[in-house]
C-alpha atoms as a PDB file:
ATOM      1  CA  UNK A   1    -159.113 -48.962  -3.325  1.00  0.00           C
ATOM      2  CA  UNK A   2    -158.385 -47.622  -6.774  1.00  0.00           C
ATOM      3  CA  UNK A   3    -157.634 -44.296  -5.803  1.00  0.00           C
ATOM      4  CA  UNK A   4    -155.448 -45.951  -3.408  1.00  0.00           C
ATOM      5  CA  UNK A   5    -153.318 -47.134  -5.827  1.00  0.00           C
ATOM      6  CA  UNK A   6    -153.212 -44.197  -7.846  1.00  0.00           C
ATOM      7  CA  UNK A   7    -152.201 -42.363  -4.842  1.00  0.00           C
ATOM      8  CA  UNK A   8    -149.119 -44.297  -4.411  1.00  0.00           C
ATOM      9  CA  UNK A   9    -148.512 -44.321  -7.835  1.00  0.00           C
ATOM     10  CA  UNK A  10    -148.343 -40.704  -7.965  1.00  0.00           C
ATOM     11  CA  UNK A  11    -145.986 -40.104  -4.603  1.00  0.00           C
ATOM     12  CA  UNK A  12    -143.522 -43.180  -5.995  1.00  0.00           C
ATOM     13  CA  UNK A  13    -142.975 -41.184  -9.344  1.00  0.00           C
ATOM     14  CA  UNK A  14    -142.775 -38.278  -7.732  1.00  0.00           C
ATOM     15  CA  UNK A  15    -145.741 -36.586  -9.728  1.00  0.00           C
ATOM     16  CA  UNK A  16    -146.960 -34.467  -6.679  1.00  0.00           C
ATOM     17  CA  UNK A  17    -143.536 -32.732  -6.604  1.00  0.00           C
ATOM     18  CA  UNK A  18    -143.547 -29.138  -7.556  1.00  0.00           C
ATOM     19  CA  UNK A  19    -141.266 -29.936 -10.296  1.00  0.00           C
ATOM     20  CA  UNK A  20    -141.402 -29.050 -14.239  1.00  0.00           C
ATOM     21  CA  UNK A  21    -139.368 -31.336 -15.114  1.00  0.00           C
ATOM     22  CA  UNK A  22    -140.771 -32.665 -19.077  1.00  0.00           C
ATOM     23  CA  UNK A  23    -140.864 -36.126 -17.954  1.00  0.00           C
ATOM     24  CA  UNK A  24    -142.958 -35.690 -14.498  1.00  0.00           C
ATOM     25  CA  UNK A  25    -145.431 -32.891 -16.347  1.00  0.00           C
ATOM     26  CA  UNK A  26    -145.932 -35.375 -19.496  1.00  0.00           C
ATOM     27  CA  UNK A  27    -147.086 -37.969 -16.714  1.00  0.00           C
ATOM     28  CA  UNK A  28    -149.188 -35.652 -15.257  1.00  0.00           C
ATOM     29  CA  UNK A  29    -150.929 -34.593 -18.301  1.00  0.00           C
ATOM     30  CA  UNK A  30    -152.121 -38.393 -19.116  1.00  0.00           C
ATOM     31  CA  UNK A  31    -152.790 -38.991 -15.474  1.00  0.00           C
ATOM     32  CA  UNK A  32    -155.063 -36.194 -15.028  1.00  0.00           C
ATOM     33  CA  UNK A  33    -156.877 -36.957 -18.636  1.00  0.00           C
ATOM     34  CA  UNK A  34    -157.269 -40.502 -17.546  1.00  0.00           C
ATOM     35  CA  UNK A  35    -158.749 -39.284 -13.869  1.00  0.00           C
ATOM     36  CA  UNK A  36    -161.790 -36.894 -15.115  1.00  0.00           C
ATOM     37  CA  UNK A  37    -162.131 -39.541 -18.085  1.00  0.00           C
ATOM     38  CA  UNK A  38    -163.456 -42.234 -16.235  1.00  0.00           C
ATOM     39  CA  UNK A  39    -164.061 -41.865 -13.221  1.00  0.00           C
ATOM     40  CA  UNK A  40    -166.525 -38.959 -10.906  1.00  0.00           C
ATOM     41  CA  UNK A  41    -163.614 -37.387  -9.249  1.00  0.00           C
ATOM     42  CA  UNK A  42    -163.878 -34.107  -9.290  1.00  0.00           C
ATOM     43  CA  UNK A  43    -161.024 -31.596 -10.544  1.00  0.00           C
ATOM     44  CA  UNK A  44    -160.166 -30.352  -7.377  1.00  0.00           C
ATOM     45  CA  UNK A  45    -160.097 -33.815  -6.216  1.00  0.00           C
ATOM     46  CA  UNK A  46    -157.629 -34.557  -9.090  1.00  0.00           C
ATOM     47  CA  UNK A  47    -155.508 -31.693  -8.451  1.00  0.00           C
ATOM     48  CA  UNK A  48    -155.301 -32.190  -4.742  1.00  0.00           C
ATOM     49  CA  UNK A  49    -153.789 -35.752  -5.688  1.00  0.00           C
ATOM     50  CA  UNK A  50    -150.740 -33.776  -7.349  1.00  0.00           C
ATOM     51  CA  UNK A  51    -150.961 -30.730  -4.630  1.00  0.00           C
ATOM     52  CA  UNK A  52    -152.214 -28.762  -7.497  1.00  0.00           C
ATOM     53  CA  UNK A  53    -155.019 -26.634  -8.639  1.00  0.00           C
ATOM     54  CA  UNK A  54    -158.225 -27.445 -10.364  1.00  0.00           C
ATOM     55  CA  UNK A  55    -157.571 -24.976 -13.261  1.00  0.00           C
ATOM     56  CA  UNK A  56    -153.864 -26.622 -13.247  1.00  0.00           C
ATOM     57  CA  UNK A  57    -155.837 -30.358 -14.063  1.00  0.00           C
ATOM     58  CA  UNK A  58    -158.062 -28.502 -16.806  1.00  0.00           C
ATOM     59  CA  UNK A  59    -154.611 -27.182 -18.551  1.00  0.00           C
ATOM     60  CA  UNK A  60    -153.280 -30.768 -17.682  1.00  0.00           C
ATOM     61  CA  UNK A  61    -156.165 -32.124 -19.523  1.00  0.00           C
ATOM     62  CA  UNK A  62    -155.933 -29.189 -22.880  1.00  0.00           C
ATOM     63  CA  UNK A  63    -152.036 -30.370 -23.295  1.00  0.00           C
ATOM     64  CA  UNK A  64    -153.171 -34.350 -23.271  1.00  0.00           C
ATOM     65  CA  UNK A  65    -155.152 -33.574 -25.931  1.00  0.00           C
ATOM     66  CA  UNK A  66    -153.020 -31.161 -28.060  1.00  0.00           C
ATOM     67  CA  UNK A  67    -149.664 -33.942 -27.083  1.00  0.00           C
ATOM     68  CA  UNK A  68    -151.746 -36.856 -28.125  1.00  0.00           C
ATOM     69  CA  UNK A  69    -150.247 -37.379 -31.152  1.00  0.00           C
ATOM     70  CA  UNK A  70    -146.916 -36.454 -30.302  1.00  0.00           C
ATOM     71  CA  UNK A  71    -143.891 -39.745 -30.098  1.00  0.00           C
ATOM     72  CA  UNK A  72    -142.341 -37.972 -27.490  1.00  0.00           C
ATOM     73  CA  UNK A  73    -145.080 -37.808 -25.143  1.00  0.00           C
ATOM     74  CA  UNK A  74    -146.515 -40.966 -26.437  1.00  0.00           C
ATOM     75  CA  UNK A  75    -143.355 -43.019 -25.262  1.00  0.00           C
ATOM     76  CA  UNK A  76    -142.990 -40.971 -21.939  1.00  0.00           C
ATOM     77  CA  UNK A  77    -146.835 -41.819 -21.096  1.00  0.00           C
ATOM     78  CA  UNK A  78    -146.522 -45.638 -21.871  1.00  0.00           C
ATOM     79  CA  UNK A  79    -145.428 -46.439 -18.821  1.00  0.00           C
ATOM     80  CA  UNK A  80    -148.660 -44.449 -17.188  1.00  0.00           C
ATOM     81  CA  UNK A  81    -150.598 -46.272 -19.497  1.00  0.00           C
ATOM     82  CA  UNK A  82    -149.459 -50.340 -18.657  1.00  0.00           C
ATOM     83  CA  UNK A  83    -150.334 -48.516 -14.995  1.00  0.00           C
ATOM     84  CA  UNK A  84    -153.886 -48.427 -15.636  1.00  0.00           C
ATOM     85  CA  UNK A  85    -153.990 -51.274 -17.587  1.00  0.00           C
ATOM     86  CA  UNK A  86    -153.112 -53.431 -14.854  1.00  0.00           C
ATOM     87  CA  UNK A  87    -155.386 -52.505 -12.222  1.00  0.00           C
ATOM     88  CA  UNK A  88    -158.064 -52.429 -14.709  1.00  0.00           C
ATOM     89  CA  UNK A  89    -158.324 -48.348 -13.911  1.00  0.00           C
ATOM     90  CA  UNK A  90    -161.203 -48.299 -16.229  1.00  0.00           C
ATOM     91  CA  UNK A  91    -163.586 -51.309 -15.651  1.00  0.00           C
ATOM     92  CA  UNK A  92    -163.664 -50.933 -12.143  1.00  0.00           C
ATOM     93  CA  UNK A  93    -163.890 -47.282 -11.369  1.00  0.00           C
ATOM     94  CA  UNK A  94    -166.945 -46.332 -13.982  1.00  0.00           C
ATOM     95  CA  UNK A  95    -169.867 -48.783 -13.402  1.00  0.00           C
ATOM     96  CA  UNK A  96    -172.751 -46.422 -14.613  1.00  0.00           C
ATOM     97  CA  UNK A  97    -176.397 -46.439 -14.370  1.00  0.00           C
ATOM     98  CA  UNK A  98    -177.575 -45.916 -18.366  1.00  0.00           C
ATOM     99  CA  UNK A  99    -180.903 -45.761 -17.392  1.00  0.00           C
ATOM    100  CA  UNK A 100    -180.045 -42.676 -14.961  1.00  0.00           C
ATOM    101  CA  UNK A 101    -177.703 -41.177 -16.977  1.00  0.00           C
ATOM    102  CA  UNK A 102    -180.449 -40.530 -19.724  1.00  0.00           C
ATOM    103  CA  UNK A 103    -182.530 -39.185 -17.317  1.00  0.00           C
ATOM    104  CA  UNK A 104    -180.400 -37.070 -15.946  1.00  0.00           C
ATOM    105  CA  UNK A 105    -179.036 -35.553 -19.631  1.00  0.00           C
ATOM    106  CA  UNK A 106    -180.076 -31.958 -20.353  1.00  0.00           C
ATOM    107  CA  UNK A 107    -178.058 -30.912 -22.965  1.00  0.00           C
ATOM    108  CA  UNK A 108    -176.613 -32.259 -26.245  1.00  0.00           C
ATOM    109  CA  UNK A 109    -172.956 -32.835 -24.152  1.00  0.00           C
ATOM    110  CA  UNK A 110    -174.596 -34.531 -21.272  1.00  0.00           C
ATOM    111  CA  UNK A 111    -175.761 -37.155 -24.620  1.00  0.00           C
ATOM    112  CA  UNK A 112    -172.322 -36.922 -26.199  1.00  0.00           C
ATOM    113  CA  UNK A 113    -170.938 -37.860 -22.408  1.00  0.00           C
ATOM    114  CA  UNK A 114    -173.177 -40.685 -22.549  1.00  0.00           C
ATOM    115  CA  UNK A 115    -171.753 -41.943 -25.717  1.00  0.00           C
ATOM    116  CA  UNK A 116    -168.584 -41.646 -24.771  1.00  0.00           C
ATOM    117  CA  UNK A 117    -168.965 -43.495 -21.476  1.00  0.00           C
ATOM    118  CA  UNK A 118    -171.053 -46.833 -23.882  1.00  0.00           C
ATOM    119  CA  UNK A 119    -168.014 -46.635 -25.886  1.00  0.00           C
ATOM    120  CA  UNK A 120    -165.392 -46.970 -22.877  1.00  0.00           C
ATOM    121  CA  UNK A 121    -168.000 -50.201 -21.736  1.00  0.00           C
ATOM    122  CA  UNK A 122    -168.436 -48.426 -18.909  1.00  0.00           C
ATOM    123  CA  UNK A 123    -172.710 -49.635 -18.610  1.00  0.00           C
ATOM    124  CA  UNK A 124    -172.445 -53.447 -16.988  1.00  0.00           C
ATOM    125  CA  UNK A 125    -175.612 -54.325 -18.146  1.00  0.00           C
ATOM    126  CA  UNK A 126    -174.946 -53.703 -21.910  1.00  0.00           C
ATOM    127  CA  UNK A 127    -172.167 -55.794 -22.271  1.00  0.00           C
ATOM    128  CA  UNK A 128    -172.980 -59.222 -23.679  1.00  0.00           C
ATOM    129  CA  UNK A 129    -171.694 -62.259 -22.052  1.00  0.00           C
ATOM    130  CA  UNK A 130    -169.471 -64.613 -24.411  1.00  0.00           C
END
């Protein structure tokens, strides 16, 4: 259902258009970042949602991170952003099992991963009710 809505969010903007226009690449950029984040989709699953590449989603993911910073790119994006926000992009997309996660880890970035994903909330049982 998510993906859904990301789908049509991505043909209304016109971000699976071959085009290089600053705008539409700048969109692209955040949406990809935001994909492989937090969620399990893989790249080429990203990049078939723009009718690109994988190894165009892993550059789409570099420039995020080297734009991050930048007003320019953080004013085009926050429209992307209030996107996500509003179908709760994050909450609903990354329930993860801690318990198999840990299990699973063999390396120190498969640990750092797991970090990442506490941070983000993204374990239902470890968040305490109010």
């Amino acid at each position: 259902m998510i993906l859904e809505k990301v789908k049509e969010y991505i043909e209304a903007e016109g971000l699976n258009t071959p085009s290089r226009e600053q705008v539409l690449r700048y969109k692209r950029h955040y949406m990809c970042y935001r994909l492989k984040r937090y969620s399990r989709i893989k790249l080429h699953e990203i990049g078939n949602l723009f009718n690109r590449h994988h190894a165009t989603v892993l550059n789409s993911i570099k420039a995020h991170h080297d734009l991050k910073n930048d007003k320019i790119y953080q004013d085009t994006i926050a429209e992307t952003k209030n996107f996500f926000d509003t179908i709760k992009f994050d909450q609903e997309i990354t329930k993860r099992d801690l318990y198999k996660d840990i299990r699973c880890a063999t390396s120190l970035y498969s640990l750092n991963k797991i970090k990442e994903y506490m941070y983000a909330g993204a374990y239902e049982h470890l968040k305490q009710e109010p």
